[in-house]
C-alpha atoms as a PDB file:
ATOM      1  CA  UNK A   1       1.383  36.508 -13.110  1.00  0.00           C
ATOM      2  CA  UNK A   2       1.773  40.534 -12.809  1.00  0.00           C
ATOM      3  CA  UNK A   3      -1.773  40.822 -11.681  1.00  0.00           C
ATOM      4  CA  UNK A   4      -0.970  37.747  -8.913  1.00  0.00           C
ATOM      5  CA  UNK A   5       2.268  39.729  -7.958  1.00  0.00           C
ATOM      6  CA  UNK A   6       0.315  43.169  -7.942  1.00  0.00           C
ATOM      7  CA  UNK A   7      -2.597  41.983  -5.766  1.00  0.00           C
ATOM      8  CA  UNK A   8      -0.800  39.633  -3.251  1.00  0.00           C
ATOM      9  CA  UNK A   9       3.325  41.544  -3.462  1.00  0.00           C
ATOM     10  CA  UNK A  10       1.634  44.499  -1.015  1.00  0.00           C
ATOM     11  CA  UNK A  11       0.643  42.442   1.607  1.00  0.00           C
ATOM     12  CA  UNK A  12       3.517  39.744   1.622  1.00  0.00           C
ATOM     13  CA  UNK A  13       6.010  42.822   1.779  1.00  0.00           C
ATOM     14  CA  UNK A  14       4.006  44.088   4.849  1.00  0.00           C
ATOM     15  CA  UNK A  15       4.230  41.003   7.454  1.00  0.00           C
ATOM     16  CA  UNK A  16       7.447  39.933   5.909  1.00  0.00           C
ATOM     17  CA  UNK A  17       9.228  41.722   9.043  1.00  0.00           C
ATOM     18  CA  UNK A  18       7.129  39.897  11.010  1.00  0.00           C
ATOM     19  CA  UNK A  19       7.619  36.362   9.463  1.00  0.00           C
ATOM     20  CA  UNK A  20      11.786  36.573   9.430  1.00  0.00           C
ATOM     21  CA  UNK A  21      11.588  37.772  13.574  1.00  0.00           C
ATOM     22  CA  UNK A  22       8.895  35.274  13.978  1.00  0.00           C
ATOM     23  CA  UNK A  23      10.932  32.633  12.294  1.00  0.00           C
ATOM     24  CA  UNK A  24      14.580  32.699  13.709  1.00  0.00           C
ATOM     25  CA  UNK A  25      13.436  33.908  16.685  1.00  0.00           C
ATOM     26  CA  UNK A  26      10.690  31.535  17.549  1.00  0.00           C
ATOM     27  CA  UNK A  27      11.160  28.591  15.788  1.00  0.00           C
ATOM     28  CA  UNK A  28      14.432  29.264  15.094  1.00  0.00           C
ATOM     29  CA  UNK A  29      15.262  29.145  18.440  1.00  0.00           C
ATOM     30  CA  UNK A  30      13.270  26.017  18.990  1.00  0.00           C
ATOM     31  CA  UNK A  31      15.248  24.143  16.525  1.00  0.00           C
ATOM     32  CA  UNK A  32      18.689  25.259  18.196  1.00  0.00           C
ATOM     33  CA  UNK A  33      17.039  24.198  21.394  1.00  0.00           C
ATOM     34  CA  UNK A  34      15.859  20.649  20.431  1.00  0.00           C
ATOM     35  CA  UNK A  35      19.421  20.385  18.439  1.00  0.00           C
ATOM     36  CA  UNK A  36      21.597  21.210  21.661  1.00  0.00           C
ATOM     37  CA  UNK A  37      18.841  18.641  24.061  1.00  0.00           C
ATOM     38  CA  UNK A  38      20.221  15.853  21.769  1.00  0.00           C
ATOM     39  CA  UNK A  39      24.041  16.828  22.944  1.00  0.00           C
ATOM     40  CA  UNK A  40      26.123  15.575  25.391  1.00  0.00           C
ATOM     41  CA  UNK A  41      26.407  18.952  26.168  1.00  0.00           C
ATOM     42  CA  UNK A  42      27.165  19.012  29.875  1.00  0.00           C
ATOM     43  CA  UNK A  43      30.496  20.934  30.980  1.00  0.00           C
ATOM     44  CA  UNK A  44      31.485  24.349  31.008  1.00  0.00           C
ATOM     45  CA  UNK A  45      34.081  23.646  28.500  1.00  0.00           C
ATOM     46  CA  UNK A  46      31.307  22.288  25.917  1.00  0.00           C
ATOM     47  CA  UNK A  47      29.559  24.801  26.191  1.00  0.00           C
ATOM     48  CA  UNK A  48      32.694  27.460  25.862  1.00  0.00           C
ATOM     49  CA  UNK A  49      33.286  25.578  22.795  1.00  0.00           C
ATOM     50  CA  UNK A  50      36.898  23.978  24.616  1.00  0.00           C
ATOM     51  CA  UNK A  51      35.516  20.658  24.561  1.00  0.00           C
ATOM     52  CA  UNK A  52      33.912  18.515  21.574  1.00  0.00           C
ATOM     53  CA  UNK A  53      30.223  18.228  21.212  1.00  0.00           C
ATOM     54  CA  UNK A  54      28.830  14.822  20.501  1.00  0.00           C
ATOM     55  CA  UNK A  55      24.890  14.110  18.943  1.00  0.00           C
ATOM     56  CA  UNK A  56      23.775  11.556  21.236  1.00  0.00           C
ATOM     57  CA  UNK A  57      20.039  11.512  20.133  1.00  0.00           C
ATOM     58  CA  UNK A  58      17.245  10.844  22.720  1.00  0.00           C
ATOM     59  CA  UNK A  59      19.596   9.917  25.155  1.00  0.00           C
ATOM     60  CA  UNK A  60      18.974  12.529  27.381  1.00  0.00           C
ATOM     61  CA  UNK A  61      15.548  12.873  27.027  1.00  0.00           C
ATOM     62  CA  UNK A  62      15.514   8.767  28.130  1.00  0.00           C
ATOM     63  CA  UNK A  63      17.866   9.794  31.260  1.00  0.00           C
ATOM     64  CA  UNK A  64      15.716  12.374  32.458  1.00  0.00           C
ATOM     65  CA  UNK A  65      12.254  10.681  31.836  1.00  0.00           C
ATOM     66  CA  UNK A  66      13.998   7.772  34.129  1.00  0.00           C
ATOM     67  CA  UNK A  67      15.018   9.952  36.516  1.00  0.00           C
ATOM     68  CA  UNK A  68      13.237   9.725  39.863  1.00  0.00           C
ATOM     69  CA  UNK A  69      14.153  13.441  40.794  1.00  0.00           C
ATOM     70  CA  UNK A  70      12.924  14.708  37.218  1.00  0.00           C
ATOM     71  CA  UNK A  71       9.668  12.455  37.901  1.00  0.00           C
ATOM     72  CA  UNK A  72       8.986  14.068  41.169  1.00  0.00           C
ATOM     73  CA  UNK A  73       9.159  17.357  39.563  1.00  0.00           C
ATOM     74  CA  UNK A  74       6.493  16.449  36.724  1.00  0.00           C
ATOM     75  CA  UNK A  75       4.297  15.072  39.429  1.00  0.00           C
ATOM     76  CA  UNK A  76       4.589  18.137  41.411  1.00  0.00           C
ATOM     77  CA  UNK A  77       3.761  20.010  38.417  1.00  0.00           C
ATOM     78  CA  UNK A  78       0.556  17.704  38.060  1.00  0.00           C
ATOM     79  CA  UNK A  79      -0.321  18.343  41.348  1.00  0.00           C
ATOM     80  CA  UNK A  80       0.079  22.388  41.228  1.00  0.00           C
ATOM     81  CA  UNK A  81      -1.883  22.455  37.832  1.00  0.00           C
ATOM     82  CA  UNK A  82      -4.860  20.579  39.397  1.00  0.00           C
ATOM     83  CA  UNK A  83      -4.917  22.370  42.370  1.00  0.00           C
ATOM     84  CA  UNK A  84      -3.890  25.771  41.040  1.00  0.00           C
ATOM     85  CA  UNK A  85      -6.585  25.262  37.996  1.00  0.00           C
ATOM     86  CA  UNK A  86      -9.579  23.752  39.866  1.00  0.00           C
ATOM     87  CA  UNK A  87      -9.493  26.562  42.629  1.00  0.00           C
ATOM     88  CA  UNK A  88      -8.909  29.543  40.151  1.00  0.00           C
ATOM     89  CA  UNK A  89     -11.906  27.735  38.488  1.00  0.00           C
ATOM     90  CA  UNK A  90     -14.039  27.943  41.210  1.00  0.00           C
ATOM     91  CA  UNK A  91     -13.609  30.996  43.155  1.00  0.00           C
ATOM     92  CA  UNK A  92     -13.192  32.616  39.225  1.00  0.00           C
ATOM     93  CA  UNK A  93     -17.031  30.954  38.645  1.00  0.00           C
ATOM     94  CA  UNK A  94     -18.424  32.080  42.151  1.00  0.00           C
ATOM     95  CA  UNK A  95     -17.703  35.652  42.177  1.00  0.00           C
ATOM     96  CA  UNK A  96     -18.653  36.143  38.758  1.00  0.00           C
ATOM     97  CA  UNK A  97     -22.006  34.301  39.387  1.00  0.00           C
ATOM     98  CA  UNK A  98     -22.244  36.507  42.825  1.00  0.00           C
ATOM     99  CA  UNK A  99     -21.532  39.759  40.792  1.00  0.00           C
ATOM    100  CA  UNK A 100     -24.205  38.707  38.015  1.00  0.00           C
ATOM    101  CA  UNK A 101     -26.740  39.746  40.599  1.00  0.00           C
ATOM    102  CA  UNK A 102     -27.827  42.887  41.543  1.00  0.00           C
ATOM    103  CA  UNK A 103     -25.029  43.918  43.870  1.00  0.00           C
ATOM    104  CA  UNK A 104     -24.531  47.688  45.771  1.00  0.00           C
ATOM    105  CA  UNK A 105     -21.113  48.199  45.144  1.00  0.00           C
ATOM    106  CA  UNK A 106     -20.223  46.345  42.499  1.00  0.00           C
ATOM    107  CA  UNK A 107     -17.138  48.635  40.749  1.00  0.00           C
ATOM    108  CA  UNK A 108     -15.848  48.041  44.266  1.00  0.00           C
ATOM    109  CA  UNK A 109     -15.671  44.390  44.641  1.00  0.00           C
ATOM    110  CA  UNK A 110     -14.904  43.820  41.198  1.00  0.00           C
ATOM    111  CA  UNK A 111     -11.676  46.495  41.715  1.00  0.00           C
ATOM    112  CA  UNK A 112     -10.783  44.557  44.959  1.00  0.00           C
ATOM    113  CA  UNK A 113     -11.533  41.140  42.995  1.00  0.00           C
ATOM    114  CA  UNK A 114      -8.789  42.278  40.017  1.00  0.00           C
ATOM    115  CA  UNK A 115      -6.525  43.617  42.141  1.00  0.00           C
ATOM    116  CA  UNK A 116      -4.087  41.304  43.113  1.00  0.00           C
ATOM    117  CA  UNK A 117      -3.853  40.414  39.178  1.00  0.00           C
ATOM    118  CA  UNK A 118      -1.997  43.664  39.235  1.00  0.00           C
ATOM    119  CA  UNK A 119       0.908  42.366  41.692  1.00  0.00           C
ATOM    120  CA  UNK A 120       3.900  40.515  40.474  1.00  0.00           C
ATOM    121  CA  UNK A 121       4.034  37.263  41.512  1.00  0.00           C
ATOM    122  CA  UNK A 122       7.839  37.716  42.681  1.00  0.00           C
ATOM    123  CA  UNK A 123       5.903  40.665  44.943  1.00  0.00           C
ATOM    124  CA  UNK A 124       3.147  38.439  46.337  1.00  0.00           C
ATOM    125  CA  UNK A 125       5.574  35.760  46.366  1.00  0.00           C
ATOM    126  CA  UNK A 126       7.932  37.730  49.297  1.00  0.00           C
ATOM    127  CA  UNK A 127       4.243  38.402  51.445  1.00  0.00           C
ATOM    128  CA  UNK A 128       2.939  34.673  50.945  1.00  0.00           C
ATOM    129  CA  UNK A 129       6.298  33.240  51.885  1.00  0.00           C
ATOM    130  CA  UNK A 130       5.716  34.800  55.036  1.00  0.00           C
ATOM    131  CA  UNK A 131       1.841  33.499  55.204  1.00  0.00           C
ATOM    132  CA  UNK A 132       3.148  30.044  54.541  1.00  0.00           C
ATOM    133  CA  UNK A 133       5.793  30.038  57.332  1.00  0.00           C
ATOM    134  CA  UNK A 134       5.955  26.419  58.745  1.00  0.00           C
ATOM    135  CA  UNK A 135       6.815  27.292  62.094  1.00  0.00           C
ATOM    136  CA  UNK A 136       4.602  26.359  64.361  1.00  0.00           C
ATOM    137  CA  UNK A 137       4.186  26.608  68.211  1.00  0.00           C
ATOM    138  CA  UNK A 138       5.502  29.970  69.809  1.00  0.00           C
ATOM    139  CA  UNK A 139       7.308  30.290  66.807  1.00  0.00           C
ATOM    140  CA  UNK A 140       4.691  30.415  64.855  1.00  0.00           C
ATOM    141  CA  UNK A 141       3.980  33.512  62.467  1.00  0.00           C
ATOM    142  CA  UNK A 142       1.672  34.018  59.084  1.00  0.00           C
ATOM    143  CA  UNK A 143      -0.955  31.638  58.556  1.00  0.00           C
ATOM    144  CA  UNK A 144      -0.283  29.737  61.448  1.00  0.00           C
ATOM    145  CA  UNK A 145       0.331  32.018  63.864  1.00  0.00           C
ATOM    146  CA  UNK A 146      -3.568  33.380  62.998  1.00  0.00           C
ATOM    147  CA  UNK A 147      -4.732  29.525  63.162  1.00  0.00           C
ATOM    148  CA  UNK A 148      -2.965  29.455  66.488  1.00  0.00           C
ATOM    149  CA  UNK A 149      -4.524  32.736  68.158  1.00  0.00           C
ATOM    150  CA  UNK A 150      -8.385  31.800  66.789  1.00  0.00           C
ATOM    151  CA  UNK A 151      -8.356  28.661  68.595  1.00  0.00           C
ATOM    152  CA  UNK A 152      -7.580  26.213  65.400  1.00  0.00           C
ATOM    153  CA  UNK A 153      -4.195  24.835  66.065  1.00  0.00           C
ATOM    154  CA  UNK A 154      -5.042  21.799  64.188  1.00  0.00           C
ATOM    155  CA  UNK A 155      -4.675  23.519  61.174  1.00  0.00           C
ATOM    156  CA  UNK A 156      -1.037  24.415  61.315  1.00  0.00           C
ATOM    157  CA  UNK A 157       1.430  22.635  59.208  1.00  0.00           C
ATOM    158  CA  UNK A 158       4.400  22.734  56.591  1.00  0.00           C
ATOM    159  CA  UNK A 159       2.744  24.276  53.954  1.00  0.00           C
ATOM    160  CA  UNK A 160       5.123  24.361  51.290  1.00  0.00           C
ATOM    161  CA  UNK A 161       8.268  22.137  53.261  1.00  0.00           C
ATOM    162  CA  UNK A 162       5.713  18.743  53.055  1.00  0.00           C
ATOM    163  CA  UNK A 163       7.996  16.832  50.559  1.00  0.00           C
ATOM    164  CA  UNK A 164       4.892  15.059  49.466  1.00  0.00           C
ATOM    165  CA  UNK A 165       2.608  17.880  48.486  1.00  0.00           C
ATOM    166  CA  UNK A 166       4.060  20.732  49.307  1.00  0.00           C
ATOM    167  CA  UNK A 167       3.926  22.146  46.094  1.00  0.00           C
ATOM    168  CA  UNK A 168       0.028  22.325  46.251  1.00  0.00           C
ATOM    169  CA  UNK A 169       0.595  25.482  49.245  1.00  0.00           C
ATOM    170  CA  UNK A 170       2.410  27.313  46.514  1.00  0.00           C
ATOM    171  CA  UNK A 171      -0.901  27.051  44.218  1.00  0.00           C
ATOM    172  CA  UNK A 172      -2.769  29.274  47.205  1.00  0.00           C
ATOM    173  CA  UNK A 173      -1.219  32.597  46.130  1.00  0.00           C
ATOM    174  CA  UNK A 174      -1.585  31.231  42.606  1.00  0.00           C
ATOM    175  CA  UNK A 175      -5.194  31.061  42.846  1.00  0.00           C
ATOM    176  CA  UNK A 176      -5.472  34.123  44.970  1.00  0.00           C
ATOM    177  CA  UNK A 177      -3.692  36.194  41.920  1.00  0.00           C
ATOM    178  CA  UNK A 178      -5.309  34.474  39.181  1.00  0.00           C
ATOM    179  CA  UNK A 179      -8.799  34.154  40.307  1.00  0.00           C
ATOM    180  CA  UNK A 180     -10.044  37.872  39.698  1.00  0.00           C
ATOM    181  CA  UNK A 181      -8.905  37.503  35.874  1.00  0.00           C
ATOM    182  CA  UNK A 182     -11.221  34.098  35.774  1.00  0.00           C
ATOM    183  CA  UNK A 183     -14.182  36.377  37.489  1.00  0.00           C
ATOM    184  CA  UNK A 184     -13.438  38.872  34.845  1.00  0.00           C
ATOM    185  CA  UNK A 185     -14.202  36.042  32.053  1.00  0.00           C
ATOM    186  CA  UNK A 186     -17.002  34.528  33.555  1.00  0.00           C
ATOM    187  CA  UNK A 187     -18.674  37.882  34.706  1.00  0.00           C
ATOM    188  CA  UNK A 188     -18.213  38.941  30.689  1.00  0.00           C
ATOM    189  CA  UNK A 189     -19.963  35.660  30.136  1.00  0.00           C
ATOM    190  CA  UNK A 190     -22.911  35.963  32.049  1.00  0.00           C
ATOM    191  CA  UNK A 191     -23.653  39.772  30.548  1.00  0.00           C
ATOM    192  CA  UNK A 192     -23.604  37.972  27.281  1.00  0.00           C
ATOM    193  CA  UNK A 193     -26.153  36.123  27.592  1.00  0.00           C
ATOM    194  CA  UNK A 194     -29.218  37.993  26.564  1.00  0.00           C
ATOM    195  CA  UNK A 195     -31.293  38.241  29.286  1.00  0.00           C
ATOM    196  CA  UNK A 196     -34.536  37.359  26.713  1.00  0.00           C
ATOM    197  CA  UNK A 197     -33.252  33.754  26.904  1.00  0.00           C
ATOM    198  CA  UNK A 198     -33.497  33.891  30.722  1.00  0.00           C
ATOM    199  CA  UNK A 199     -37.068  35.201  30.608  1.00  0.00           C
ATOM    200  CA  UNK A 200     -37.963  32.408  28.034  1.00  0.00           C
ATOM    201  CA  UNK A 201     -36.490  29.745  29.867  1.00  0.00           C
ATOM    202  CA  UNK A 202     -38.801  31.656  33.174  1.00  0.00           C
ATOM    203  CA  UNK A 203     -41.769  31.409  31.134  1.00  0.00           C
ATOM    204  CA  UNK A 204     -41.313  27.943  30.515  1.00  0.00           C
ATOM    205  CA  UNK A 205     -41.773  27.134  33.779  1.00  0.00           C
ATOM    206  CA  UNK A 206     -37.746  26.689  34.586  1.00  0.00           C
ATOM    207  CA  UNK A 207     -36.077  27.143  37.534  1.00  0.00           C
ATOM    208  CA  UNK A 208     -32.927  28.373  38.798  1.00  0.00           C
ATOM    209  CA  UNK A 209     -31.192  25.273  38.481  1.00  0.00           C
ATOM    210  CA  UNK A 210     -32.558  24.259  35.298  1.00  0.00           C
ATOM    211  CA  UNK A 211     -32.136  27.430  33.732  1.00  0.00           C
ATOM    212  CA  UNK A 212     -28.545  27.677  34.860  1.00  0.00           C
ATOM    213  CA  UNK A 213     -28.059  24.093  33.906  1.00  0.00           C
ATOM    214  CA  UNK A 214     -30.246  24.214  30.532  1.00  0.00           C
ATOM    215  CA  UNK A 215     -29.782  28.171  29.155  1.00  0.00           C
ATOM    216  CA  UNK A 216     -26.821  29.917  31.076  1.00  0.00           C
ATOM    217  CA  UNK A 217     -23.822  26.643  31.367  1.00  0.00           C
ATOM    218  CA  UNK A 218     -24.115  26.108  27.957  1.00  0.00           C
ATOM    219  CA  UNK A 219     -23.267  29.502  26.935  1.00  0.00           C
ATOM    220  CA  UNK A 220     -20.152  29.551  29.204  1.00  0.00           C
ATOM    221  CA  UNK A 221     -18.400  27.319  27.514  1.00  0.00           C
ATOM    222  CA  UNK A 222     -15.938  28.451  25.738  1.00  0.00           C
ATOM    223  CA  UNK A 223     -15.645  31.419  28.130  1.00  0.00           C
ATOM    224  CA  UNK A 224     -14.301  27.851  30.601  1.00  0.00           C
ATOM    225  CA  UNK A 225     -12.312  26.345  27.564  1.00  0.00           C
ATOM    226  CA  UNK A 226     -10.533  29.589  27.251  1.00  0.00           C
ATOM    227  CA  UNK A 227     -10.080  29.831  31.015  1.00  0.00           C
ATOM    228  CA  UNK A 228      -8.433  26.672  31.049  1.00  0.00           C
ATOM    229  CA  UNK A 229      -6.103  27.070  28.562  1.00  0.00           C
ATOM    230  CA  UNK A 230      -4.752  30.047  29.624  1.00  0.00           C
ATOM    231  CA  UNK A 231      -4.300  28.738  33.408  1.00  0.00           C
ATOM    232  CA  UNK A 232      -3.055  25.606  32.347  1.00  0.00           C
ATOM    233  CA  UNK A 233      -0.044  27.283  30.313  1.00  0.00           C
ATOM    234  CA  UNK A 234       0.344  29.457  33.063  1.00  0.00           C
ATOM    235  CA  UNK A 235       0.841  26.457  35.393  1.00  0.00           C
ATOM    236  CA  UNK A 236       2.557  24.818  33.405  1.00  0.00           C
ATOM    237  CA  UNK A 237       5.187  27.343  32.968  1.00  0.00           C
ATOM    238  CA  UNK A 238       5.237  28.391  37.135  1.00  0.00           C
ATOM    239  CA  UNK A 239       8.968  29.509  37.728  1.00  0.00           C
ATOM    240  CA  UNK A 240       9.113  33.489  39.239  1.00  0.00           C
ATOM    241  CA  UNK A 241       6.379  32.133  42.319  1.00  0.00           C
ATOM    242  CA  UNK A 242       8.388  29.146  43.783  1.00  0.00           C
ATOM    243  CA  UNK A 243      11.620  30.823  43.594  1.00  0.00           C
ATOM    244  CA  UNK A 244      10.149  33.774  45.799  1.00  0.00           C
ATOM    245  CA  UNK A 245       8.206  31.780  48.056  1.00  0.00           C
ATOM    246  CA  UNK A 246      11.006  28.618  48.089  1.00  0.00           C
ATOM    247  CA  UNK A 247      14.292  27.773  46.868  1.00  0.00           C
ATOM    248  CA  UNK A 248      15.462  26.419  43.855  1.00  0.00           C
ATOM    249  CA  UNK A 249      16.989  23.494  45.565  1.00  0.00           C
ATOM    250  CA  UNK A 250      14.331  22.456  47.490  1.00  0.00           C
ATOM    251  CA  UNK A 251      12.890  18.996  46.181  1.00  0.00           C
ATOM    252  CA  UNK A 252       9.470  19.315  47.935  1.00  0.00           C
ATOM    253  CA  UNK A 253       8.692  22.195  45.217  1.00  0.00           C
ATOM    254  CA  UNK A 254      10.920  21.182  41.876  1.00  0.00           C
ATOM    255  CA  UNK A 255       8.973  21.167  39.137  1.00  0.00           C
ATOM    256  CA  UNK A 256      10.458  21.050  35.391  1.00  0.00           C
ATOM    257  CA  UNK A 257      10.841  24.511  35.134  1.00  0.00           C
ATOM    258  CA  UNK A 258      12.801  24.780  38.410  1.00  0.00           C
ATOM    259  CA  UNK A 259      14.680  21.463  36.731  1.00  0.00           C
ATOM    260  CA  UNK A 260      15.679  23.588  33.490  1.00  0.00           C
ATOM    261  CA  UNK A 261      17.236  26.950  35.581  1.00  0.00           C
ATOM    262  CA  UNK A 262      19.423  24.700  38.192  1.00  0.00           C
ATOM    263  CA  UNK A 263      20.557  22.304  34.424  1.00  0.00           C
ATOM    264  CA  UNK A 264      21.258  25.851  32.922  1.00  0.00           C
ATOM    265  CA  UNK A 265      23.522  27.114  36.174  1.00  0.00           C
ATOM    266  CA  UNK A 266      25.711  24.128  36.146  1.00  0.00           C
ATOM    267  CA  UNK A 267      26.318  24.584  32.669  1.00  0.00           C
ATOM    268  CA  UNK A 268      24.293  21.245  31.468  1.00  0.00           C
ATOM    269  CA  UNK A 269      22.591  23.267  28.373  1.00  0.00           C
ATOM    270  CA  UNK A 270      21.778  19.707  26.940  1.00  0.00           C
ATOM    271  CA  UNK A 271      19.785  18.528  29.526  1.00  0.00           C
ATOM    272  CA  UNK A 272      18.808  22.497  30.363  1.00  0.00           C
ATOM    273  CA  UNK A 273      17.351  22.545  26.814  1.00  0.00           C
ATOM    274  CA  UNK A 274      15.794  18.886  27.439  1.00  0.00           C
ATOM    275  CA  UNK A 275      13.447  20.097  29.496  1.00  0.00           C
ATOM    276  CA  UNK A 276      12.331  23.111  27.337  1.00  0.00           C
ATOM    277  CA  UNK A 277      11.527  21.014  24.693  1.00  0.00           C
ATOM    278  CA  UNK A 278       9.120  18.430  27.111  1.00  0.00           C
ATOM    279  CA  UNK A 279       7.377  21.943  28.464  1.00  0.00           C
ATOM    280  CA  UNK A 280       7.144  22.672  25.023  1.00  0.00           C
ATOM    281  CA  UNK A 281       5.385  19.737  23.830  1.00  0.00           C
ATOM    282  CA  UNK A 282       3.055  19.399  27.025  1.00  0.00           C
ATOM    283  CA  UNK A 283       2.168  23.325  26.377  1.00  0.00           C
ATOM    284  CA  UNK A 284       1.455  22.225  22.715  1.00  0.00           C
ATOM    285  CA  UNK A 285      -0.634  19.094  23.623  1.00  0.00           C
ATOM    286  CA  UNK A 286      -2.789  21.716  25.701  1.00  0.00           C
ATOM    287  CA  UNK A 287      -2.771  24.583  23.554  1.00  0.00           C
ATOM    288  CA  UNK A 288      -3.130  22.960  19.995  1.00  0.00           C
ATOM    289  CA  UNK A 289      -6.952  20.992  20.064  1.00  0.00           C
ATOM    290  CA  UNK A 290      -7.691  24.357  21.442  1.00  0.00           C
ATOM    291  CA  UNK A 291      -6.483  26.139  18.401  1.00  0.00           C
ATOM    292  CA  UNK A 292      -8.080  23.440  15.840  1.00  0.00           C
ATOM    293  CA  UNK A 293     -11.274  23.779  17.470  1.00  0.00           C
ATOM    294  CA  UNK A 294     -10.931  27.721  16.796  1.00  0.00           C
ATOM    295  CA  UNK A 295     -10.204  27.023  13.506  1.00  0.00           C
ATOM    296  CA  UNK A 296     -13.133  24.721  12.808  1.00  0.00           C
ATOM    297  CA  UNK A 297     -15.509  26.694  14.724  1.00  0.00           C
ATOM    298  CA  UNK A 298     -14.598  30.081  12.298  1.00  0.00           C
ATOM    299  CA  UNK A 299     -15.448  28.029   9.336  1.00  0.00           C
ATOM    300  CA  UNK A 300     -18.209  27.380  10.439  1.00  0.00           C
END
């Protein structure tokens, strides 16, 4: 027993700090969270403690799953993920692949690549609402005032005012930010693989597209699992970029997040905290087979 408490006492008494932050803040929070979504917490005076507080259950998790508005803002989130993950994806892949080459340059583009990771996205947000101006016409200015002057009319629209998918314009600056951190990955990726596997693969009598597809894919991925988890939180959890670019109110770009700050200003913590706790379990249904697959892959 004094030899157990001797060899394991040290180390407990070191990340105890640690454990008692993580655990009331963290999941201590988390349980006052999902506590006050199953509330009929809705008034000021509730929530100033003048009024009584009632459990109610999943009652308000029913109301706002039902709720057409709340709906429109998980689709829009769908929509913003997909778009904002796919394109961050690709342009991510392409550069790095471009890079991987022998390039003149290549600190440059890879500086002017990483760059805009280095800009808030309340900063880029102020510039791209400006780019995604839906004037059009002579009043026309950002993107389609430049569409206008090249000849390409056409291509002027809402952007980010469609109510239908509007909230896929607001994924452009997204990608724009996010896609020199997936190049990073990817170009980290490629360096990895020993270049002995190409020349075997060469040897073999492989081409580019096999050896890509046969020797250098397989290698990337978990280099792409990891990108997509960390976009897909990031999506998930968009807030700081739509309220620069739009407004809270605006229904063409709700999204859950937007759903939880307007809940929180009128003083309805219960459905406020409602909507935490669904972000919460959607971030958890991304980000935990990612973690068991870790796990099983160290034991390994």
């Amino acid at each position: 027993m004094l030899r157990d408490i001797r060899r394991w006492g040290p180390p407990v008494l070191l990340i105890s700090p640690s454990l008692v932050l993580v655990g009331v803040f963290v999941y201590g929070l988390i349980a006052v969270n999902t506590y006050t979504s199953m509330t009929d917490m809705h008034t000021a005076a509730q929530t100033t403690g003048r009024a009584p507080v009632q459990f109610v259950g999943l009652a308000n998790y029913w109301e706002l799953l039902g709720s057409d508005s709340f709906q429109h803002s998980l689709k829009n989130l769908g929509l913003y993920t997909v778009v904002f993950l796919g394109g961050a994806l690709l342009f991510g892949f392409m550069w790095a692949w471009l890079l991987d080459r022998p390039v003149r340059y290549e600190g440059v583009f890879r500086s002017i690549y990483l760059f805009p990771m280095a800009v808030s996205f309340i900063a880029s947000g102020v510039v791209w609402r400006w780019l995604l101006n839906a004037n059009t016409g002579d009043n026309a200015t950002g993107l389609n005032r430049l569409f206008q002057m090249v000849g390409l009319s056409f291509l002027q629209n809402g952007w980010w005012n469609n109510v239908n998918v509007g909230i896929t314009a607001i994924a452009i600056p997204a990608i724009w930010q996010l896609s020199g951190y997936i190049m990073a990955l990817f170009l980290a990726g490629f360096r990895g693989i020993p270049e002995e596997l190409r020349e075997a693969a060469r040897v073999d009598g492989a081409s580019e597209f096999q050896l890509y597809r046969m020797v250098v894919f397989p290698q990337l991925t978990p280099i792409l699992l990891s990108a997509v988890i960390v976009i897909g939180h990031m999506s998930l959890k968009v807030f700081d970029l739509i309220m620069s670019i739009s407004k809270p109110a605006n229904y063409q770009t709700k999204v859950p997040a937007i759903d939880m700050f307007l809940f929180k200003s009128q003083y309805d913590y219960a459905n406020s905290a409602a909507v935490g706790a669904i972000l919460l379990v959607i971030v958890a249904v991304l980000i935990v087979p990612y973690l068991v697959h870790v796990a099983r892959e160290g034991r390994r």
